[in-house]
PDB file of N, CA and C in Angstrom:
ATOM      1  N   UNK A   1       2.827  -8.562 -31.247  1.00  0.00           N
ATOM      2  CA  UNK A   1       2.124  -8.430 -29.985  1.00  0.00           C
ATOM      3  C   UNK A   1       1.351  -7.111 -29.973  1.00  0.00           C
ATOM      4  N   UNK A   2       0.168  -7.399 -29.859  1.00  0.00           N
ATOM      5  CA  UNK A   2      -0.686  -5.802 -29.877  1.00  0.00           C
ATOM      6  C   UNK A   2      -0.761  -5.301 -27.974  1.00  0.00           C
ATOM      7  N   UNK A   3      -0.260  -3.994 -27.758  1.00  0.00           N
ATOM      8  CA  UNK A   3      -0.559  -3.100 -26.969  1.00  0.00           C
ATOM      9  C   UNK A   3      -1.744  -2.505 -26.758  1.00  0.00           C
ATOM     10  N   UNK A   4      -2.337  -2.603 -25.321  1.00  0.00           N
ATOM     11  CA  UNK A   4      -3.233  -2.073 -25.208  1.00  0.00           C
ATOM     12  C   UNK A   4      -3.323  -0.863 -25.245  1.00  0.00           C
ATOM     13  N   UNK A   5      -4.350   0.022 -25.143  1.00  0.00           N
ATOM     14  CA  UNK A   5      -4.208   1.847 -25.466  1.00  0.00           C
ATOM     15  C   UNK A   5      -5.251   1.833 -24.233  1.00  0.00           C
ATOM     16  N   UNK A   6      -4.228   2.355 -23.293  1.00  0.00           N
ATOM     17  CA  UNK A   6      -4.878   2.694 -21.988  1.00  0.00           C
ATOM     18  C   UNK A   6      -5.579   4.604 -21.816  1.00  0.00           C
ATOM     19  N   UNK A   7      -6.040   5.312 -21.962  1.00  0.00           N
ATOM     20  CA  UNK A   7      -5.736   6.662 -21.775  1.00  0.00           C
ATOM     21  C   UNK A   7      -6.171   7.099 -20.359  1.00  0.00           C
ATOM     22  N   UNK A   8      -6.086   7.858 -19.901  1.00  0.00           N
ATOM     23  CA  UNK A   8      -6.648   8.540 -18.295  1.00  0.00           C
ATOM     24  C   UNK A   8      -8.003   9.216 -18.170  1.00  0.00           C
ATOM     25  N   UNK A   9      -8.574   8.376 -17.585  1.00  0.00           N
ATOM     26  CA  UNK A   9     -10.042   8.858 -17.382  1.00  0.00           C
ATOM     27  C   UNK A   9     -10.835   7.471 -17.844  1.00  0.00           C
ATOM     28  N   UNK A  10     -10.142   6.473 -18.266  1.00  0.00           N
ATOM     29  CA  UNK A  10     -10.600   5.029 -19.059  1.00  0.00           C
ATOM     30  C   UNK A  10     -10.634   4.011 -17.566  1.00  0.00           C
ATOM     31  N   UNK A  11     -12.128   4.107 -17.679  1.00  0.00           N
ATOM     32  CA  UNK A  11     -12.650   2.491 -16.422  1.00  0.00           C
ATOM     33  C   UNK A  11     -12.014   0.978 -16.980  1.00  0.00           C
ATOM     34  N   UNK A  12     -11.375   0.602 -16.035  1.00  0.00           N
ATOM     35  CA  UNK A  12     -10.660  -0.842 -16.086  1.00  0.00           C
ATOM     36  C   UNK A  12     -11.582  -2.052 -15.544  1.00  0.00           C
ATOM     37  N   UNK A  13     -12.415  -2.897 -16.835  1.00  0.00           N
ATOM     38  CA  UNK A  13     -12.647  -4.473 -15.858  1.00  0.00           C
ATOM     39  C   UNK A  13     -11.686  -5.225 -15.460  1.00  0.00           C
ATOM     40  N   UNK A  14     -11.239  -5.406 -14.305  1.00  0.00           N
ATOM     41  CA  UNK A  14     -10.337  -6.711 -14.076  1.00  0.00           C
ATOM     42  C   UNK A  14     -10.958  -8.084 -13.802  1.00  0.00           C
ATOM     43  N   UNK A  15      -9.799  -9.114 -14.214  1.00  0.00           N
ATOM     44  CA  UNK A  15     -10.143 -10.460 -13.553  1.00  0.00           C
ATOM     45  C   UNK A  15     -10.492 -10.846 -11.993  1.00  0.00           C
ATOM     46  N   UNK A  16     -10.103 -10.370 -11.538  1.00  0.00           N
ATOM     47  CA  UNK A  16      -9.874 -10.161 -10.521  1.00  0.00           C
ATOM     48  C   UNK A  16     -10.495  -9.197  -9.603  1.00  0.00           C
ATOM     49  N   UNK A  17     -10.938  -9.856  -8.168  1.00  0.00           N
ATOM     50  CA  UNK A  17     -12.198  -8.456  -7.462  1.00  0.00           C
ATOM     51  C   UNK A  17     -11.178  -7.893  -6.818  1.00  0.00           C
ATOM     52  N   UNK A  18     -10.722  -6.555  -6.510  1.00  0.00           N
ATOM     53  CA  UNK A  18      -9.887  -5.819  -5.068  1.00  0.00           C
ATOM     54  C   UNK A  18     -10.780  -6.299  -3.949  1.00  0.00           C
ATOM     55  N   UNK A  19     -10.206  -6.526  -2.504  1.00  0.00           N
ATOM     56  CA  UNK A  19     -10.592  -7.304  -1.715  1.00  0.00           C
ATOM     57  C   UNK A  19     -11.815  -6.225  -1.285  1.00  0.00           C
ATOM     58  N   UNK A  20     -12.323  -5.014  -1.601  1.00  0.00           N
ATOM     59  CA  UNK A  20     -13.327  -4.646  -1.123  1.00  0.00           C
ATOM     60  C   UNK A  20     -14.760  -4.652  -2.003  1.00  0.00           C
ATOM     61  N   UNK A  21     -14.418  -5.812  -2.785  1.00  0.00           N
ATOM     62  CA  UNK A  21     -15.292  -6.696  -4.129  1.00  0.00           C
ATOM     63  C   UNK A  21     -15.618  -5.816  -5.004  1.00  0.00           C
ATOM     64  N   UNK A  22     -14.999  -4.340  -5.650  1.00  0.00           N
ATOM     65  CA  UNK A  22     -15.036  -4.003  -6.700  1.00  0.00           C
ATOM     66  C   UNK A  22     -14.437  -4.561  -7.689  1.00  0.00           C
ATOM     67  N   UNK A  23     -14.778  -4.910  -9.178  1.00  0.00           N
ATOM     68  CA  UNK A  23     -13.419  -4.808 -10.190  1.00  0.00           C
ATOM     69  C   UNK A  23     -13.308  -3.643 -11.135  1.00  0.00           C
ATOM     70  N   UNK A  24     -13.413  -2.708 -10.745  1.00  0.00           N
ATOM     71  CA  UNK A  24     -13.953  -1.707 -12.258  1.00  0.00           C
ATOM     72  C   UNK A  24     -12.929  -1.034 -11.498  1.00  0.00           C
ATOM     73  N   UNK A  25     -11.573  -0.345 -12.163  1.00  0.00           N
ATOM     74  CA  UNK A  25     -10.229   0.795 -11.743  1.00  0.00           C
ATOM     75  C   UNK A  25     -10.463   1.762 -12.731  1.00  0.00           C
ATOM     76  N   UNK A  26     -10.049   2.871 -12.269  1.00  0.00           N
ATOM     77  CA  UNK A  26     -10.455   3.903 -12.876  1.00  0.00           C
ATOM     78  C   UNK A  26      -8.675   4.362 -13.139  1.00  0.00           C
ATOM     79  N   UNK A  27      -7.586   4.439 -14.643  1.00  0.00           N
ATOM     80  CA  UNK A  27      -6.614   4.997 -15.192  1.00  0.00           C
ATOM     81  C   UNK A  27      -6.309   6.493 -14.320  1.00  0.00           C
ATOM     82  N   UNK A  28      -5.511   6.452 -13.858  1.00  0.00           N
ATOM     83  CA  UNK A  28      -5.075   7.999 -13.092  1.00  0.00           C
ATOM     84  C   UNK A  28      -3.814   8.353 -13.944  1.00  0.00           C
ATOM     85  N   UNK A  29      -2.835   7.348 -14.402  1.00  0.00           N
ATOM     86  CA  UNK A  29      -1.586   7.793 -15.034  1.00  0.00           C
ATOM     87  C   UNK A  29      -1.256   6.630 -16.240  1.00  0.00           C
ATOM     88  N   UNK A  30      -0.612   6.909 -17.165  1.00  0.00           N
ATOM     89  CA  UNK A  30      -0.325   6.259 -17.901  1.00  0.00           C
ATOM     90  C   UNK A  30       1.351   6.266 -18.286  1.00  0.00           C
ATOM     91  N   UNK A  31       1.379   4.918 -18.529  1.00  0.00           N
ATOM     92  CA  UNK A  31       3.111   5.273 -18.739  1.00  0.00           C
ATOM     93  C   UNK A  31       3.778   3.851 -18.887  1.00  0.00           C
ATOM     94  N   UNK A  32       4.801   3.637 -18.728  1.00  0.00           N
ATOM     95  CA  UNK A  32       5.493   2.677 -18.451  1.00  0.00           C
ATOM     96  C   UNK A  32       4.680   1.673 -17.554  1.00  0.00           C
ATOM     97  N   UNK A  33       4.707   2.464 -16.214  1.00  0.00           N
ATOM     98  CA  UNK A  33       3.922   1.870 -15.038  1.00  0.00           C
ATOM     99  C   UNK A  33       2.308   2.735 -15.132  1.00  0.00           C
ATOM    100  N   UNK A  34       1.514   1.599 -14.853  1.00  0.00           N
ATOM    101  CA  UNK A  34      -0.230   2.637 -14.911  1.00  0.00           C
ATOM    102  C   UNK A  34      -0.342   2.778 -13.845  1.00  0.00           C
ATOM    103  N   UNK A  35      -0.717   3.700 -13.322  1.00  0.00           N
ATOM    104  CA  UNK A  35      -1.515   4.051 -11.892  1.00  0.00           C
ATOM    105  C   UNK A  35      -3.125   4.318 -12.135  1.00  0.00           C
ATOM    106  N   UNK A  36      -3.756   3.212 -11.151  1.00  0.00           N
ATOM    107  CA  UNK A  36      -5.004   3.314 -11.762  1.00  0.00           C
ATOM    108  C   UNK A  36      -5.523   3.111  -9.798  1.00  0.00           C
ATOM    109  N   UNK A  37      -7.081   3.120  -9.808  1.00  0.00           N
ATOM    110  CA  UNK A  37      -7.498   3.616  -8.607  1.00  0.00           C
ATOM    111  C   UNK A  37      -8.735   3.033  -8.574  1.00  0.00           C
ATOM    112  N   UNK A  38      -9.269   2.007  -7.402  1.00  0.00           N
ATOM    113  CA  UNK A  38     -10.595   1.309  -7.542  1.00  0.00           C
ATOM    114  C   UNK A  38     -11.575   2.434  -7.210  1.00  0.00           C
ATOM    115  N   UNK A  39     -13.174   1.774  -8.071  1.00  0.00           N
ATOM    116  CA  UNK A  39     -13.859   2.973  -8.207  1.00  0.00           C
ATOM    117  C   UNK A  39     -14.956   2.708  -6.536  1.00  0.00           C
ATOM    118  N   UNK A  40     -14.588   0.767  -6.074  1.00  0.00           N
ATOM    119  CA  UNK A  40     -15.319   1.207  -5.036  1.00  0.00           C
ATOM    120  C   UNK A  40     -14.532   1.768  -3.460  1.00  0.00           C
ATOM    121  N   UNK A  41     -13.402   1.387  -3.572  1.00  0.00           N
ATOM    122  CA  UNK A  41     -13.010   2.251  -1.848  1.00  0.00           C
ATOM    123  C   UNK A  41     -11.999   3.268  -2.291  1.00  0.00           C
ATOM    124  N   UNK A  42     -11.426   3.846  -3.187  1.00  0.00           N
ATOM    125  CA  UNK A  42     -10.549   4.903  -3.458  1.00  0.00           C
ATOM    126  C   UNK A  42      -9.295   4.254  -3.484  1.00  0.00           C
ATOM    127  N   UNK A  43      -8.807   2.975  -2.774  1.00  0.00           N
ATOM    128  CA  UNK A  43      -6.954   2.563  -3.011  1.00  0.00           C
ATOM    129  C   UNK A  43      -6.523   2.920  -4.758  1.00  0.00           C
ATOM    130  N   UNK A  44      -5.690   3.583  -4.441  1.00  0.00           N
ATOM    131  CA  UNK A  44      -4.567   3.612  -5.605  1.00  0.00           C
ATOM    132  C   UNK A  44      -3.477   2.831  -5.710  1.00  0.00           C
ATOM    133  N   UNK A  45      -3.099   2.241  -6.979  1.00  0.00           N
ATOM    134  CA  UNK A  45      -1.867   1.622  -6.905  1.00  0.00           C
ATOM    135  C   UNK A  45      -1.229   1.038  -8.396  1.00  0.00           C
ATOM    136  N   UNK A  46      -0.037   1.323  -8.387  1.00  0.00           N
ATOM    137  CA  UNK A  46       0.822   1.235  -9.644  1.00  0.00           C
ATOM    138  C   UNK A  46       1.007   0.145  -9.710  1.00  0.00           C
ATOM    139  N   UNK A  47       0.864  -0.303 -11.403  1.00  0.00           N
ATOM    140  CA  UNK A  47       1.301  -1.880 -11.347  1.00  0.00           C
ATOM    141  C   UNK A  47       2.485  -1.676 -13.064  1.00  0.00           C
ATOM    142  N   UNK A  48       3.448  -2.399 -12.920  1.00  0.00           N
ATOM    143  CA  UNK A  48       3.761  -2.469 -14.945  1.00  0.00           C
ATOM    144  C   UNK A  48       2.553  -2.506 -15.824  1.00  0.00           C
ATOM    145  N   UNK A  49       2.997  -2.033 -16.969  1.00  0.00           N
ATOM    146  CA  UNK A  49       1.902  -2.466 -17.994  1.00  0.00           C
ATOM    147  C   UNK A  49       1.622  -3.950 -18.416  1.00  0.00           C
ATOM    148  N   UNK A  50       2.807  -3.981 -18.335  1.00  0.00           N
ATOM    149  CA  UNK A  50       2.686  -5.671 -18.802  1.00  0.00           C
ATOM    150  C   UNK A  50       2.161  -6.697 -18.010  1.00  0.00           C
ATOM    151  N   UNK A  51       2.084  -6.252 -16.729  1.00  0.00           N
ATOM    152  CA  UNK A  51       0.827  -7.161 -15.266  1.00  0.00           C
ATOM    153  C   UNK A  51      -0.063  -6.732 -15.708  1.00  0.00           C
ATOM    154  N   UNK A  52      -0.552  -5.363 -16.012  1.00  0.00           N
ATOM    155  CA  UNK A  52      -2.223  -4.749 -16.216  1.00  0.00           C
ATOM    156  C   UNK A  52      -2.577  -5.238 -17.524  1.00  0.00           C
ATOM    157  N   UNK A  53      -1.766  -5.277 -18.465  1.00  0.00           N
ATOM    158  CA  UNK A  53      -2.588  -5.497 -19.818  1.00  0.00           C
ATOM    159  C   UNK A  53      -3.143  -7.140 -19.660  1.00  0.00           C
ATOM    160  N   UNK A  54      -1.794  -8.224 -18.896  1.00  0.00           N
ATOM    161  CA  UNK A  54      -2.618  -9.497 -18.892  1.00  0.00           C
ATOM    162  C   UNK A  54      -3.975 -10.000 -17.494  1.00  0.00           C
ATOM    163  N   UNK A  55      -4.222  -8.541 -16.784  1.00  0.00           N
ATOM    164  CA  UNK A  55      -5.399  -8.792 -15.812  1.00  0.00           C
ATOM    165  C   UNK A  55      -6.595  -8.008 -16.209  1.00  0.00           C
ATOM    166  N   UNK A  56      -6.551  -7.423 -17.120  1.00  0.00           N
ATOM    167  CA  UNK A  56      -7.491  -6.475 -17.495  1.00  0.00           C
ATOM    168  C   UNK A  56      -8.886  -7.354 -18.511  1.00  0.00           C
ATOM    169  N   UNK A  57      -9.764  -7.753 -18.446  1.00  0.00           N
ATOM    170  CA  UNK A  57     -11.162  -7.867 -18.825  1.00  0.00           C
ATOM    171  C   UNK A  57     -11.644  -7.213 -20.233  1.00  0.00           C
ATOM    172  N   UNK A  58     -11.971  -5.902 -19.311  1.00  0.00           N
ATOM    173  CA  UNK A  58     -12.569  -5.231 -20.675  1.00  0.00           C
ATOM    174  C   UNK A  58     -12.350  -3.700 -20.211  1.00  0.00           C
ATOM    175  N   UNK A  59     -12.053  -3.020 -21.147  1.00  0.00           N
ATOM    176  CA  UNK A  59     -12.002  -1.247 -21.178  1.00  0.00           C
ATOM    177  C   UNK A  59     -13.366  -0.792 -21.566  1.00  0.00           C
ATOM    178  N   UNK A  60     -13.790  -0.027 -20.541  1.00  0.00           N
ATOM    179  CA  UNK A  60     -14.727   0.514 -20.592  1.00  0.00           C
ATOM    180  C   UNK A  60     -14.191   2.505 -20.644  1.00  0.00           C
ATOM    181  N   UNK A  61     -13.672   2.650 -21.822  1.00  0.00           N
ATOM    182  CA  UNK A  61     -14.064   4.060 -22.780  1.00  0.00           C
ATOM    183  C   UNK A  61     -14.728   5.324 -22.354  1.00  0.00           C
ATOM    184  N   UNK A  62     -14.598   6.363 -21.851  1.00  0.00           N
ATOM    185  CA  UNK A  62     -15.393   7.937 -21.386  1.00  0.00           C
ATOM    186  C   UNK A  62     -15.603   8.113 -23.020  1.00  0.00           C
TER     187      UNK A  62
END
């Protein structure tokens, strides 16, 4: 099973829009649990890795 390589400061595409129709999260923490933060209204929120790696799209890289 390959792991994704999340690092902090790394823009997240999701499947999925946050209800204020962004999908692009911006990595705040990495770990066990990611804390990542939408780039259009500011909500933050921790999810497992293992929910984020199977909703995640595409990594968009600094």
């Amino acid at each position: 099973m390959n792991i994704a390589k999340f690092n902090v400061g790394d823009n997240l595409q999701l499947k999925k829009k946050h209800p204020c129709g962004s999908d692009i999260f911006k990595v705040l923490r990495v770990g066990s649990d990611i804390r990542i933060c939408c780039v259009g209204c500011g909500r933050d929120l921790t999810m497992p890795r293992e929910t984020l790696e199977k909703s995640v799209k595409k990594i968009i890289s600094l």
